[in-house]
N, C-alpha and C. Protein backbone atom coordinates (compact mmCIF):
# COMPACT_ATOMS: atom_id res chain seq x y z
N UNK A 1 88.64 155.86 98.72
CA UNK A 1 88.89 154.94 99.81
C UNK A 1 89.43 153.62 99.27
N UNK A 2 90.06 153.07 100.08
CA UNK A 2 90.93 151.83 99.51
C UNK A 2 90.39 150.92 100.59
N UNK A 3 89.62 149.21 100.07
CA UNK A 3 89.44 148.42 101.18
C UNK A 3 89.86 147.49 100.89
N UNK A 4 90.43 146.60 102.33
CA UNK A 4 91.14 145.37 102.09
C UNK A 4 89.83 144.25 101.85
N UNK A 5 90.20 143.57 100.77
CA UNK A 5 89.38 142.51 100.78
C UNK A 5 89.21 141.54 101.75
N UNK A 6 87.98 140.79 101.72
CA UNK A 6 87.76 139.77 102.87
C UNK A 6 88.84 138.78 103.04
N UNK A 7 88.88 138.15 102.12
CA UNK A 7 89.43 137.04 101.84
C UNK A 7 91.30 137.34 101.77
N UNK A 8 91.28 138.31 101.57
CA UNK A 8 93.35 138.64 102.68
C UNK A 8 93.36 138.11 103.81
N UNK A 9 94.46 137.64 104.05
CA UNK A 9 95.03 137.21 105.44
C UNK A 9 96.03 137.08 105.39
N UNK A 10 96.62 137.32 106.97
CA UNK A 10 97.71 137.74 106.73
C UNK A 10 98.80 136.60 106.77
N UNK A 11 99.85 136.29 106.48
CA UNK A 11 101.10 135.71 105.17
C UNK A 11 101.24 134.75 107.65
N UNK A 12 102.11 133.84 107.17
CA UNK A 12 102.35 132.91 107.82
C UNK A 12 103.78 133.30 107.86
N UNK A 13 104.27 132.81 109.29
CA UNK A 13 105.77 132.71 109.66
C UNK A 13 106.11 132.12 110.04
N UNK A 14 107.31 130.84 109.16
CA UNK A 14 107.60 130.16 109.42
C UNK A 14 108.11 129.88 111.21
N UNK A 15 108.27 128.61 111.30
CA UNK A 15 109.20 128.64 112.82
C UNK A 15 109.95 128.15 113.09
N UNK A 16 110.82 127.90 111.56
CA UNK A 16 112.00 127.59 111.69
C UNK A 16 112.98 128.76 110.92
N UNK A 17 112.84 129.01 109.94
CA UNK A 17 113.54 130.11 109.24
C UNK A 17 113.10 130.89 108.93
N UNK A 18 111.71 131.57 109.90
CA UNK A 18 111.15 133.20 110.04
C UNK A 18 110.64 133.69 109.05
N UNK A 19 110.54 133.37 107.63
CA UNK A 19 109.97 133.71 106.88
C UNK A 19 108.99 133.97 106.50
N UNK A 20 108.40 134.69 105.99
CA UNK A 20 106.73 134.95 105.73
C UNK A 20 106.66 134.25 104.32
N UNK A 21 105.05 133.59 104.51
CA UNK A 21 104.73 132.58 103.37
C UNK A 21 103.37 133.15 103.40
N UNK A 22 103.13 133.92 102.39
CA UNK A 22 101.67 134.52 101.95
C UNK A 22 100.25 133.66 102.14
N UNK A 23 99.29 134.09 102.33
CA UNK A 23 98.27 133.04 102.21
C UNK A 23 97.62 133.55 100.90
N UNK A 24 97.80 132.44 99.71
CA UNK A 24 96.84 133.44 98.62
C UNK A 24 96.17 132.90 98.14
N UNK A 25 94.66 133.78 97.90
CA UNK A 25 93.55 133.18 97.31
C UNK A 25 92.85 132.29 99.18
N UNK A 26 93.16 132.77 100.04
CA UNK A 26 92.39 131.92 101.29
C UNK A 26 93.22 130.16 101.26
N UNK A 27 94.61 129.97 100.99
CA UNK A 27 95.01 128.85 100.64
C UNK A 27 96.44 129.22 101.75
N UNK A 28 96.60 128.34 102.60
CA UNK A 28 97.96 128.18 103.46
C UNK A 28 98.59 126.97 102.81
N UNK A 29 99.83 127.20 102.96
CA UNK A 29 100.75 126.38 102.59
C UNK A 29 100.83 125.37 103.51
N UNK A 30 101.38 124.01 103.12
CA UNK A 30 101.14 123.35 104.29
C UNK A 30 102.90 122.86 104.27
N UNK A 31 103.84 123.20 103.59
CA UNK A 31 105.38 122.88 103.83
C UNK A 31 106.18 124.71 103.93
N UNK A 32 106.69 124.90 104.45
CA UNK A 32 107.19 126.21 103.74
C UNK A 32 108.42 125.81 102.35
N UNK A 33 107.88 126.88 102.21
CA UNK A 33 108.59 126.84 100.68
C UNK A 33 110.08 126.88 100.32
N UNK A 34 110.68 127.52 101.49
CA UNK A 34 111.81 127.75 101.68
C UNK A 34 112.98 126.67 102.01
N UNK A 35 112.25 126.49 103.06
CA UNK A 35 113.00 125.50 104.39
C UNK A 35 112.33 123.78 104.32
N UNK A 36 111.25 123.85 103.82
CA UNK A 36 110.61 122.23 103.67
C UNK A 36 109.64 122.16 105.43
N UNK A 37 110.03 123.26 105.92
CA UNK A 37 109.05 122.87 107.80
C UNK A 37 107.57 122.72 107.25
N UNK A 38 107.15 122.19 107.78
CA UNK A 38 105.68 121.34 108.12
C UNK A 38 105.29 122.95 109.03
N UNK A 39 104.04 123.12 107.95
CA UNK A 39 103.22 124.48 108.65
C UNK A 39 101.91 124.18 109.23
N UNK A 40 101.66 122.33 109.12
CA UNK A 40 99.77 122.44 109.33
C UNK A 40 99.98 123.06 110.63
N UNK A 41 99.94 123.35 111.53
CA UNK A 41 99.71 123.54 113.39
C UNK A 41 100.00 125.10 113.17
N UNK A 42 100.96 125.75 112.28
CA UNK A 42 100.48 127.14 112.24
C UNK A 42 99.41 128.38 112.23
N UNK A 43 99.56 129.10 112.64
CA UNK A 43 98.28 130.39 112.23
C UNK A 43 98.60 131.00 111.67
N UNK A 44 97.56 131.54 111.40
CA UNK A 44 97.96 132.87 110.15
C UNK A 44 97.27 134.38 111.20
């Protein structure tokens, strides 16, 4: 059996240039990495 750990969640999308930005280690990004958009008000 294969289990997902607790602490996965799932990756963030941006809302400006759609991209997925991983959450790793329980840590959100707070700029995307890509584009520079401001992610605090996002969910994961």
């Amino acid at each position: 059996m294969c289990f997902r750990p607790t602490s996965a969640a799932k990756p963030i999308e941006c809302p400006n240039c759609k991209k997925k930005i991983p959450v790793v280690g329980g840590v959100k990004q707070k700029k995307c990495p890509h584009c520079g958009t401001e992610l605090t008000n996002e969910k994961a």
